[in-house]
Structure formats: structure tokens, C-alpha cells
N, C-alpha and C. Protein backbone atom coordinates (compact mmCIF):
# COMPACT_ATOMS: atom_id res chain seq x y z
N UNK A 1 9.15 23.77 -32.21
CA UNK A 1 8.59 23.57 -30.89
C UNK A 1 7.62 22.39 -30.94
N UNK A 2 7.42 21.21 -29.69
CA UNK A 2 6.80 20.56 -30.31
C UNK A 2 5.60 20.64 -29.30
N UNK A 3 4.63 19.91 -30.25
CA UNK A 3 3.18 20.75 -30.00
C UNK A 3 2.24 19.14 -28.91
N UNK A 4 1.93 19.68 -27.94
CA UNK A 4 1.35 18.37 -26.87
C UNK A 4 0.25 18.00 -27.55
N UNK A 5 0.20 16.47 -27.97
CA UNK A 5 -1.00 15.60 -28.50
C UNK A 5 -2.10 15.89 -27.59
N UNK A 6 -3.53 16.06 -28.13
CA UNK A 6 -4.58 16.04 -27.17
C UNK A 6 -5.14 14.34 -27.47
N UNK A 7 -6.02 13.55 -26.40
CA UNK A 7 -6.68 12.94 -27.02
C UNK A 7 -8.31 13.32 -26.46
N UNK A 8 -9.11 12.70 -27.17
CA UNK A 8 -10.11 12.50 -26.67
C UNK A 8 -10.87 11.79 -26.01
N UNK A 9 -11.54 12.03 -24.93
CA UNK A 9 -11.93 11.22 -24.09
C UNK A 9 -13.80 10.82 -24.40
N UNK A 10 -14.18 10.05 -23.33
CA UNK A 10 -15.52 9.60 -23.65
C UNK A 10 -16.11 10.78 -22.38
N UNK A 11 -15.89 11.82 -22.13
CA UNK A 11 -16.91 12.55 -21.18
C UNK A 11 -17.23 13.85 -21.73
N UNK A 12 -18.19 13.60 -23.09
CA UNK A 12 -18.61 15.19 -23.34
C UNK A 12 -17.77 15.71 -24.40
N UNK A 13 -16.50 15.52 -25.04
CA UNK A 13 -16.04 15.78 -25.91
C UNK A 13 -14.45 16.86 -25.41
N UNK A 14 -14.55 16.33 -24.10
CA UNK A 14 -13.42 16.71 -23.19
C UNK A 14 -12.05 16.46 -24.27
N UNK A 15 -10.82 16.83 -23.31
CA UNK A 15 -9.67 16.41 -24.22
C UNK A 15 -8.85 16.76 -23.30
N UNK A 16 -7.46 15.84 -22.80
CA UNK A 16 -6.92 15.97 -22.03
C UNK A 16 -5.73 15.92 -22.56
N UNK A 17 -4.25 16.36 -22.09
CA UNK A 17 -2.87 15.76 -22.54
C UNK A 17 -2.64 14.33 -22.24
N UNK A 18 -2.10 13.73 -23.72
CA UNK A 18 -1.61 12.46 -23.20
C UNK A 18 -0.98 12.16 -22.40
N UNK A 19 0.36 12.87 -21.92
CA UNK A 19 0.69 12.62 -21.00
C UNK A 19 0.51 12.76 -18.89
N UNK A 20 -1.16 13.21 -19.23
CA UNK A 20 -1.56 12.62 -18.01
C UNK A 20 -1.97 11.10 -17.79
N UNK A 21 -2.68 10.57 -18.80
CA UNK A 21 -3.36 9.02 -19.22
C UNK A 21 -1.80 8.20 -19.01
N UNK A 22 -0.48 8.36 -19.95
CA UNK A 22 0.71 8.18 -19.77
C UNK A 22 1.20 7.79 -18.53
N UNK A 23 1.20 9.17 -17.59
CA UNK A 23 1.63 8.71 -16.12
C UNK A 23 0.80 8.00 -15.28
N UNK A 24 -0.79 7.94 -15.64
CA UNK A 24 -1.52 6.71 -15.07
C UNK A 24 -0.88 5.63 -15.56
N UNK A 25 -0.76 5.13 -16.67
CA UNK A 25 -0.15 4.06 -17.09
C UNK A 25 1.27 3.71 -16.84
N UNK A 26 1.90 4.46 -16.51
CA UNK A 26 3.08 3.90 -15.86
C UNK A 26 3.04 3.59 -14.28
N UNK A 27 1.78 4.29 -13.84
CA UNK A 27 1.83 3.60 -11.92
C UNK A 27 1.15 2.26 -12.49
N UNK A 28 0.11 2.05 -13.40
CA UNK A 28 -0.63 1.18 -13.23
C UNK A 28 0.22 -0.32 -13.50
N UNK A 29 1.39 -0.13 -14.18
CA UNK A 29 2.58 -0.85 -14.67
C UNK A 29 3.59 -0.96 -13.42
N UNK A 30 3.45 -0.46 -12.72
CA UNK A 30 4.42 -0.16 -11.32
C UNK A 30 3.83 -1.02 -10.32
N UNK A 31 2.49 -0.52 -10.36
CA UNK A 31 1.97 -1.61 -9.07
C UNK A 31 0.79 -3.01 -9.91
N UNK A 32 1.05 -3.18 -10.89
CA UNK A 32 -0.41 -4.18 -11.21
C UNK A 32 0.02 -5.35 -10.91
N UNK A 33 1.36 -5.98 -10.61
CA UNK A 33 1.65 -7.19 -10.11
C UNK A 33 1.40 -7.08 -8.75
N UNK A 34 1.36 -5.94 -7.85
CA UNK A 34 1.33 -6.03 -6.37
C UNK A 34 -0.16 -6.27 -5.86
N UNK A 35 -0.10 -6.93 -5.03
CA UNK A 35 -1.22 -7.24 -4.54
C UNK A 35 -2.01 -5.45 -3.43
N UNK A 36 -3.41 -5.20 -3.73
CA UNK A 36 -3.62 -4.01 -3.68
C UNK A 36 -3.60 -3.09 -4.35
N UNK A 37 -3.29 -3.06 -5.18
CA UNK A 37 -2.61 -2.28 -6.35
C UNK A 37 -3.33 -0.75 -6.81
N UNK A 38 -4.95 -1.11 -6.25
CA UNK A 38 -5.56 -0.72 -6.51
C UNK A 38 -6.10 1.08 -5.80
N UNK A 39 -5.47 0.92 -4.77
CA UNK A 39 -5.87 1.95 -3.96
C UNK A 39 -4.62 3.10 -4.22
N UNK A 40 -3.31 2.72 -4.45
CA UNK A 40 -2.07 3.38 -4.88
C UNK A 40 -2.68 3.85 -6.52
N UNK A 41 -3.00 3.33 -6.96
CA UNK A 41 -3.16 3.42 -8.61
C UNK A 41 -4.16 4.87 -8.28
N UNK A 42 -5.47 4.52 -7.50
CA UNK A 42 -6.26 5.61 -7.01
C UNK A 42 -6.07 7.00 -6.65
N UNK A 43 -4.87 6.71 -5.65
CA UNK A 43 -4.49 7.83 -5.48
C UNK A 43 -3.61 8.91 -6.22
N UNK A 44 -2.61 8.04 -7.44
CA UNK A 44 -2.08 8.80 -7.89
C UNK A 44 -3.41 9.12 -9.59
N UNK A 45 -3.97 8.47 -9.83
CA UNK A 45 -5.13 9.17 -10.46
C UNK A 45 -5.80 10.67 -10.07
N UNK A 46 -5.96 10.51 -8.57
CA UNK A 46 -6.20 12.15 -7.96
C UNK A 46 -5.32 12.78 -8.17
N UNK A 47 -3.86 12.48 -8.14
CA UNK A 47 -2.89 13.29 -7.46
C UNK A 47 -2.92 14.13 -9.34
N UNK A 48 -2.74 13.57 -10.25
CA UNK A 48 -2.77 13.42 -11.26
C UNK A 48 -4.12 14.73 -12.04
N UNK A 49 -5.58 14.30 -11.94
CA UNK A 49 -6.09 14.95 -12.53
C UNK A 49 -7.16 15.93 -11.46
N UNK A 50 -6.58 15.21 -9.98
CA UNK A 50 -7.89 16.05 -9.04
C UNK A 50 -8.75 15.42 -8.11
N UNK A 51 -9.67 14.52 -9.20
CA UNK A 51 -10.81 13.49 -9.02
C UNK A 51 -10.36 12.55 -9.81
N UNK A 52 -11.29 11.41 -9.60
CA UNK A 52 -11.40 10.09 -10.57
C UNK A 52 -12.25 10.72 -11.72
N UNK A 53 -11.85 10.49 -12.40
CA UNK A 53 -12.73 10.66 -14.03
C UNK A 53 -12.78 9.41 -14.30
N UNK A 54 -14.00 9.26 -14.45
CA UNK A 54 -14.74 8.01 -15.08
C UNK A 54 -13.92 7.07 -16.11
N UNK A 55 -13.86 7.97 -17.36
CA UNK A 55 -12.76 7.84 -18.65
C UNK A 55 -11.81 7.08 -17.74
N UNK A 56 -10.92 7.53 -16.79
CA UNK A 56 -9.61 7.15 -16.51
C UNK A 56 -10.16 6.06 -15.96
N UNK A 57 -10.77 5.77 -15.24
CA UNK A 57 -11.12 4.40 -14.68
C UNK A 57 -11.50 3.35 -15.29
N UNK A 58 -11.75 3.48 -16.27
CA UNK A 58 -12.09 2.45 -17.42
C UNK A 58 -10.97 1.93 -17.83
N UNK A 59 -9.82 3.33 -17.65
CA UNK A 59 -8.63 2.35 -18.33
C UNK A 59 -7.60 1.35 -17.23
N UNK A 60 -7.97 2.06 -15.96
CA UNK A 60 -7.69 1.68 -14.61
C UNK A 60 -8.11 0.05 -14.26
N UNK A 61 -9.34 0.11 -14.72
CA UNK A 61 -10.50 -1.31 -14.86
C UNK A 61 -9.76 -2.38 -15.66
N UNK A 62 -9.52 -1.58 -16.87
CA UNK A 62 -9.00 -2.77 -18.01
C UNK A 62 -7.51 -3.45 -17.48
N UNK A 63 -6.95 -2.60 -17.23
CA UNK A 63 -5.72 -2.47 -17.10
C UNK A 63 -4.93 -3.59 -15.76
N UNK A 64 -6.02 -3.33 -14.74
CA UNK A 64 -5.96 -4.04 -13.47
C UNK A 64 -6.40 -5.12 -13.79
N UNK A 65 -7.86 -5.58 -14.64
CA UNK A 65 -8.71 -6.73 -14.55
C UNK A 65 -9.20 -6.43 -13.33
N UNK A 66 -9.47 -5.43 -13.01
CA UNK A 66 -10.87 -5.02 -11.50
C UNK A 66 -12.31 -4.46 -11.83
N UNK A 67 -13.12 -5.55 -11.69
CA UNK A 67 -14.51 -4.52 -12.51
C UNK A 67 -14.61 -3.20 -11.78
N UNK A 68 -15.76 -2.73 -12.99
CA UNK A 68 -16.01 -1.40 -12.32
C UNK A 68 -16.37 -1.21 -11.01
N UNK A 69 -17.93 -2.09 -10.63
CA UNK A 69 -18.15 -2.13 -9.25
C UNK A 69 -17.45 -1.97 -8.35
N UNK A 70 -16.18 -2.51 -8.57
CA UNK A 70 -15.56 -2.71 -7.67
C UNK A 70 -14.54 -1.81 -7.30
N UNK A 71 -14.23 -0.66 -8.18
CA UNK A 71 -13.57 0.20 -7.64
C UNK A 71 -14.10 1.66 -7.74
N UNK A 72 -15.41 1.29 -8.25
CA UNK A 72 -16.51 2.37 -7.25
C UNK A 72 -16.72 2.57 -5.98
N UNK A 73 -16.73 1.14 -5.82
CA UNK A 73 -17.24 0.65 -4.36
C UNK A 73 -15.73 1.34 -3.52
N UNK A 74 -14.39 1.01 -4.15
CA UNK A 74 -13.42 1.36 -3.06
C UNK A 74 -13.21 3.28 -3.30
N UNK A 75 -13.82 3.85 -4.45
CA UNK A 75 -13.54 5.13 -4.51
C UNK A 75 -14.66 5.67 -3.85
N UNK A 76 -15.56 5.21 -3.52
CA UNK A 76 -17.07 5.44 -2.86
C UNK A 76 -17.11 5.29 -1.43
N UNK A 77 -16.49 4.38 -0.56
CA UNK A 77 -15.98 4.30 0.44
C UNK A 77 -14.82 5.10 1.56
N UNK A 78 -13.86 5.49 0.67
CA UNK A 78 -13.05 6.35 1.19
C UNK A 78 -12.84 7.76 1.34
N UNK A 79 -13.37 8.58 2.07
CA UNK A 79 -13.51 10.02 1.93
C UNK A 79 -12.39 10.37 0.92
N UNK A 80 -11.22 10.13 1.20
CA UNK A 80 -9.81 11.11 0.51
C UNK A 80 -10.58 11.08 -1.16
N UNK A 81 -11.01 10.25 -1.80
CA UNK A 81 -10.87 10.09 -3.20
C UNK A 81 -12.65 10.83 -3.64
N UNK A 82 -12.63 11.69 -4.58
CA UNK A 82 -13.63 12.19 -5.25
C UNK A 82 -13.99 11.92 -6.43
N UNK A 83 -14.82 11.58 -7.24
CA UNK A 83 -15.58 11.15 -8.37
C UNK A 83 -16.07 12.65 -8.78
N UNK A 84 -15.84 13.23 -8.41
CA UNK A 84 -16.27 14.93 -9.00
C UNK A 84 -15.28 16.11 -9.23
N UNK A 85 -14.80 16.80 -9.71
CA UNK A 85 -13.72 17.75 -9.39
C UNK A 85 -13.95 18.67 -8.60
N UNK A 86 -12.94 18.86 -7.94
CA UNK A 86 -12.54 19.94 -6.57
C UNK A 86 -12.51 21.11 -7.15
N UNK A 87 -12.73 22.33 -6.64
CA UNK A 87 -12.36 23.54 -7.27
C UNK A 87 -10.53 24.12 -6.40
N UNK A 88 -10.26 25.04 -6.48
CA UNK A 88 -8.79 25.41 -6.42
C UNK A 88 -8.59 25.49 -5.01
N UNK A 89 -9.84 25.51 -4.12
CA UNK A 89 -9.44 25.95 -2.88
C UNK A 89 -10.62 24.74 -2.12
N UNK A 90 -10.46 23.96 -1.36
CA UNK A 90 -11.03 22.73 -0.74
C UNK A 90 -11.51 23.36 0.67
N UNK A 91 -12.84 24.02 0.94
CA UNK A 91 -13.20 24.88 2.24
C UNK A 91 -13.53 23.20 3.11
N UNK A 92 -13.23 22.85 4.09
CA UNK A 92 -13.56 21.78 4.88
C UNK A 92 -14.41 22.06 6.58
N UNK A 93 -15.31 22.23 6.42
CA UNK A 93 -16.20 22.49 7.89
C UNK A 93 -16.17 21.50 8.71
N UNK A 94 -16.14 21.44 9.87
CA UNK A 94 -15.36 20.07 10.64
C UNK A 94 -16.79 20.37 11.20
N UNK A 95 -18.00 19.37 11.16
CA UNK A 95 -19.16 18.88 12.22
C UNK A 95 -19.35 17.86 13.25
N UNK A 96 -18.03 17.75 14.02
CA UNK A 96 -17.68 16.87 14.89
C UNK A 96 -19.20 17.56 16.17
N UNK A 97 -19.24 16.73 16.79
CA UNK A 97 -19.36 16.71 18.20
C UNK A 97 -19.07 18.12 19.02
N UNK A 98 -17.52 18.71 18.93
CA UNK A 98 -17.61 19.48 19.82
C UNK A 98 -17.44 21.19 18.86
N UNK A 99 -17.54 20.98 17.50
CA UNK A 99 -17.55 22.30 16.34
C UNK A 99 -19.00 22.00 16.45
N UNK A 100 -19.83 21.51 16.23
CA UNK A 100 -21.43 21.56 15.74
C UNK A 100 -22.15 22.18 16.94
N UNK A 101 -21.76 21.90 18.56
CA UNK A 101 -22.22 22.25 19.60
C UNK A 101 -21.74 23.97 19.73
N UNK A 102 -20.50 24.11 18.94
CA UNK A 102 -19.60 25.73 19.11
C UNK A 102 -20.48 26.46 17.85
N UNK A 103 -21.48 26.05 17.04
CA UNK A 103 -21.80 26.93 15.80
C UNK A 103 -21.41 26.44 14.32
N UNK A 104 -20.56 25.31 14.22
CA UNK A 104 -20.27 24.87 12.88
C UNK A 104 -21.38 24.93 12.03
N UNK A 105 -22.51 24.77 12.25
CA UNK A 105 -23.85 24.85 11.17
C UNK A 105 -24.11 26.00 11.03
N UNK A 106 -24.01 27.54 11.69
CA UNK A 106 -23.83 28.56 11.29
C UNK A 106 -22.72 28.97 9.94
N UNK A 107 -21.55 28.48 10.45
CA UNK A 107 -20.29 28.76 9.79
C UNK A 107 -20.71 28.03 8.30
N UNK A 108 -20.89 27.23 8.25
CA UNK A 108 -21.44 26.24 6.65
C UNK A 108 -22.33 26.66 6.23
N UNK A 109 -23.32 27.42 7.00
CA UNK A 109 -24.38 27.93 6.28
C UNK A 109 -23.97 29.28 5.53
N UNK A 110 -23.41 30.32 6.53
CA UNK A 110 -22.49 31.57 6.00
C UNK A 110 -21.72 30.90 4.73
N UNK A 111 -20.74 30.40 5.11
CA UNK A 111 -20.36 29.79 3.64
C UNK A 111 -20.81 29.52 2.53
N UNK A 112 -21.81 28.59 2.51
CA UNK A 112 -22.90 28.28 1.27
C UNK A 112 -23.37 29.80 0.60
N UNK A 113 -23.90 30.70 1.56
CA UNK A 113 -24.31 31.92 0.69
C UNK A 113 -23.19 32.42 0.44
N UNK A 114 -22.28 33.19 1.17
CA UNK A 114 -21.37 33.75 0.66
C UNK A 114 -20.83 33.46 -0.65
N UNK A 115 -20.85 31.84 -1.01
CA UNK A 115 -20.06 31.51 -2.10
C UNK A 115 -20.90 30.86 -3.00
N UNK A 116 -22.31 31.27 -2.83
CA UNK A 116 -23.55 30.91 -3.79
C UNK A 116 -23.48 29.27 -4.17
N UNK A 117 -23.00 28.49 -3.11
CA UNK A 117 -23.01 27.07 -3.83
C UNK A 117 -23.39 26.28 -2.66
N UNK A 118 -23.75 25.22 -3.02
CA UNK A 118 -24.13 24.11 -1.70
C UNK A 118 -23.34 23.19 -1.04
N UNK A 119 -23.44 22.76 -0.46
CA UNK A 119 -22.57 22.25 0.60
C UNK A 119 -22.33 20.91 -0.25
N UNK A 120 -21.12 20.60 -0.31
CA UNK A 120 -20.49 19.31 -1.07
C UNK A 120 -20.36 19.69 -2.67
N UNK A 121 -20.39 21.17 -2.65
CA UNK A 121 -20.72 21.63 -4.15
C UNK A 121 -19.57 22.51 -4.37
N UNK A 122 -19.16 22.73 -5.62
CA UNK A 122 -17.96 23.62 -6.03
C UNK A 122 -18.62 24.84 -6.52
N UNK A 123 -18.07 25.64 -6.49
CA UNK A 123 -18.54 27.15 -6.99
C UNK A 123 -18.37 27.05 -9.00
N UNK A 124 -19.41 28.04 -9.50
CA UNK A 124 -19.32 28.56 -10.89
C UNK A 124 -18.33 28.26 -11.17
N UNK A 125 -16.95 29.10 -10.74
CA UNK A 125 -15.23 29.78 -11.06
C UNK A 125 -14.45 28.61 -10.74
N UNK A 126 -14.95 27.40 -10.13
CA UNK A 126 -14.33 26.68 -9.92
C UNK A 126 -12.74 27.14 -8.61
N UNK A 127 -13.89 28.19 -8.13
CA UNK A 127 -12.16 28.63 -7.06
C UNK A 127 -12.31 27.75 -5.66
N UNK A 128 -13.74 27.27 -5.09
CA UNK A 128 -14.21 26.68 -4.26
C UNK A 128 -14.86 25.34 -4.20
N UNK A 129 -14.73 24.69 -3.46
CA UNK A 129 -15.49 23.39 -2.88
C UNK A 129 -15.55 23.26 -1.66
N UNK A 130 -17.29 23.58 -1.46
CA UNK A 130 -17.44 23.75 0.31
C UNK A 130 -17.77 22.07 0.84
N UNK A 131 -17.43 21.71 1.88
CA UNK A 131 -17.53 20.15 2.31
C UNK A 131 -17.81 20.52 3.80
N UNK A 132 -18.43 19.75 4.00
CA UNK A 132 -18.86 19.20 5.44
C UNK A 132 -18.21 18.06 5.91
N UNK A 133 -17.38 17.85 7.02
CA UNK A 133 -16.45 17.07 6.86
C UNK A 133 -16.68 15.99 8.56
N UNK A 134 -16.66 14.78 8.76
CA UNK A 134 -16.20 14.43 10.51
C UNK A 134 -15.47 15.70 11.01
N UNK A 135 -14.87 14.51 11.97
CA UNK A 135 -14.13 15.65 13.21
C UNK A 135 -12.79 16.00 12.07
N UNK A 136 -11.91 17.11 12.54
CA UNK A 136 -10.56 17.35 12.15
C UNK A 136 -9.63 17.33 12.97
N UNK A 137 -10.20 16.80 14.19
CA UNK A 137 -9.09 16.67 15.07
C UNK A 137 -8.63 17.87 15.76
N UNK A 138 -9.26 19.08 15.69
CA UNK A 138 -9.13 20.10 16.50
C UNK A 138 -10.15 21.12 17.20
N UNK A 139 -10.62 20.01 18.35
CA UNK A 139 -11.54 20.19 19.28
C UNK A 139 -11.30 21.62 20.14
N UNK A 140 -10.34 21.85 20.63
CA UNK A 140 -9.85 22.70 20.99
C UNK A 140 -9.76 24.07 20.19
N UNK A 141 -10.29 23.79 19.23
CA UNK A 141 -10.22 25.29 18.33
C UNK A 141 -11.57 25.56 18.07
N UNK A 142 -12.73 24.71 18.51
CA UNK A 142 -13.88 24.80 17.90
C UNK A 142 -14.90 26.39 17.77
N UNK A 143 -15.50 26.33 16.71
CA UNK A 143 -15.36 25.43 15.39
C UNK A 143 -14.92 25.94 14.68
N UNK A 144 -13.89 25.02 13.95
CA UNK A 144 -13.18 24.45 12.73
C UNK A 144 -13.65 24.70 11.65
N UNK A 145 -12.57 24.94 10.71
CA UNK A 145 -12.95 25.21 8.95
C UNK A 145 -11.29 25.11 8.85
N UNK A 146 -11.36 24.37 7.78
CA UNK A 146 -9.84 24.36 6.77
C UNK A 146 -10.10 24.73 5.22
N UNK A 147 -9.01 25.03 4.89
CA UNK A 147 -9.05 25.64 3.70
C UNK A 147 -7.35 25.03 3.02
N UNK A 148 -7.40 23.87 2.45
CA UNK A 148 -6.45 23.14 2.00
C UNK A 148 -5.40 22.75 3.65
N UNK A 149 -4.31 23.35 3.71
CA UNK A 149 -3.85 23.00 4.71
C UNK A 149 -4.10 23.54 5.60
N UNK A 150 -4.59 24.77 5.80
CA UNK A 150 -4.60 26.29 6.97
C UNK A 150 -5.99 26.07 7.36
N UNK A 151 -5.52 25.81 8.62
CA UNK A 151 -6.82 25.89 9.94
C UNK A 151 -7.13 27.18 10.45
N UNK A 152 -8.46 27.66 10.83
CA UNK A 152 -8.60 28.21 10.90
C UNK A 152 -9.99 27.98 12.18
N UNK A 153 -9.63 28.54 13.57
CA UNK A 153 -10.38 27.99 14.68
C UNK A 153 -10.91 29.34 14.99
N UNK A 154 -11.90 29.04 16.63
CA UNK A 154 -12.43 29.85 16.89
C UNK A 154 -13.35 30.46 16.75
N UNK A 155 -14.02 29.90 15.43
CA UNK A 155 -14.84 30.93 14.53
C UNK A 155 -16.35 31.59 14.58
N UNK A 156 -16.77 32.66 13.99
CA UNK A 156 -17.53 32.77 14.12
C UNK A 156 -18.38 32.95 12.67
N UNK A 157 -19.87 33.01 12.26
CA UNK A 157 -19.87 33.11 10.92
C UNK A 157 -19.07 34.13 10.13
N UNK A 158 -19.10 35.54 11.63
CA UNK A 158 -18.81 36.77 10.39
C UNK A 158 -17.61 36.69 10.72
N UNK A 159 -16.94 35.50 10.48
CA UNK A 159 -15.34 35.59 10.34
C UNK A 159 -15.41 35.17 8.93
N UNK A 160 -16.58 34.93 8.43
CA UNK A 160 -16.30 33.99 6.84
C UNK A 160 -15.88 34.94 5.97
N UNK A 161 -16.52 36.27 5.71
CA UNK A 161 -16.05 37.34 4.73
C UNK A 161 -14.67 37.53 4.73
N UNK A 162 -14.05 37.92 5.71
CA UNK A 162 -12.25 37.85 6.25
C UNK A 162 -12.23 36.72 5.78
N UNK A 163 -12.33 35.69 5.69
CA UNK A 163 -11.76 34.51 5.56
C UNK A 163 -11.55 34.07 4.18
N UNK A 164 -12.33 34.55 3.22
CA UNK A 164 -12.93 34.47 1.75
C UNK A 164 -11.86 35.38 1.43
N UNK A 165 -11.89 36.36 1.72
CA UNK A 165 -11.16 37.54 0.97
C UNK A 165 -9.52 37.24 0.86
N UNK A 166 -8.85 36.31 1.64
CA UNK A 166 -7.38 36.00 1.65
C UNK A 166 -7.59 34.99 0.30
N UNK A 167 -8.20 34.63 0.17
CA UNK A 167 -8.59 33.61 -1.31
C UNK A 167 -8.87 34.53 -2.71
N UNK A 168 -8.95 35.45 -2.50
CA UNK A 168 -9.65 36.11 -3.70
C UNK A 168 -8.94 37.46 -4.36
């Protein structure tokens, strides 16, 4: 049977399969002649380990000839991409305009205790990451909370316990 190489990385004494670093390196080989290259390379880095890991971006950096700054600056800019890891379940509180006026700052606050973590913060277990998010585009349901793809409108705080428990 053959046994998956680990290597080691520079964050802490981490260790990942090569063949995640691998399939970065083959997008980064796919798009490094294209102009842009950089934001595709990005995304399949998430798609890949989650978040940007630092480590990977270094090799992202070398690889492109894009300094670091500079694709801080574009992973720092764009909501979709995270520099931190997500936990298994992505809670999204929509504080638009017409959820914040319906109670959304109730609902985020219920959340935060319920799941002992802070807002933009992942839980202990890594099963959660609560976010405060713009609008979601569903004014009409206000207020809003998503939980990966599944919306969930109407709400009230003590809908959060029901809401937790389909996760758990």
C-alpha cells in the first residue's frame, strides 16, 4: 500500500499532503502565462485547503513573480477569500439595511453565546465560523442568517437553538 508523503511546512510544525501543494502547482502552471492569473490561482488555493495559508502563498509569490504585498492586498480586499480557516459550517448574518432594522444584531449576538465564539471567529471544534456579512440579497426574508448554502429567514433570536441543533 503506498503510504502519502507528508511535507513540512513553515507554520508551527504543521504538515500537509503533498499532493495538495501539487495541485496548487499545477493551476499555478495553468494560468501563470495568463494575464490575471492571480485571482484564479486564489481561488483554487481556497477551494483546495479552505483559506490562504501563508506557507502556500509564498509558493504562489515565487511562482507568479507577485510580491507578497501584493497579493495580500488582493486576498485582503475581496470578501470570498480568507487568510484564516473556516470551521465546517460558515454561519453568515446578513446586516444589511433592512435585517439590522428586523433584529439581525439580536440574532448575532444569540449566536456568539450560543456558540461561545466571537463574531468573525470560529468555534474550539472547529464546527463553526460566525460572520457578519453586507446584504444577502434577501430583504424580503428579514433577518437573514445562512449557513453554507441554506437560508434561513424570518428570524428570531430564539430560532438560533433550532437552528444549531440541525448542525450538531
Amino acid at each position: 500500500m503506498m503510504e502519502l508523503q507528508q511535507t513540512a511546512c513553515c507554520c508551527g510544525g504543521e504538515s500537509e499532503p503533498d499532493e495538495k501543494l501539487e495541485k496548487v502547482k499545477a493551476t499555478i502552471e495553468q494560468f501563470k502565462l495568463m494575464k490575471g492569473a492571480l485571482i484564479p490561482v486564489l481561488h483554487e488555493v481556497q477551494d483546495i485547503y479552505g483559506y490562504l495559508p501563508e506557507h502556500v502563498l509564498k509558493v504562489v509569490s515565487t511562482e507568479l513573480e507577485i510580491p507578497m504585498s501584493e497579493i495580500f492586498g488582493v486576498a485582503s480586499f475581496y470578501h470570498f477569500f480568507s487568510l484564516t480557516p473556516k470551521g465546517e459550517n460558515v454561519i453568515r448574518v446578513c446586516m444589511g439595511t433592512a435585517c439590522y432594522i428586523k433584529g439581525a444584531q439580536g440574532l448575532l449576538d444569540r449566536l456568539s453565546t450560543e456558540l461561545n465564539v466571537a463574531v468573525q471567529g470560529t468555534t474550539a471544534d472547529n464546527k463553526f465560523t460566525l460572520e457578519a456579512t453586507r446584504c444577502l440579497g434577501a430583504c424580503g426574508l428579514a433577518p437573514v442568517l445562512t449557513i453554507g448554502e441554506k437560508v434561513y429567514g424570518r428570524l428570531t433570536p430564539n430560532d438560533v437553538p433550532k437552528i444549531l441543533k440541525e448542525y450538531n
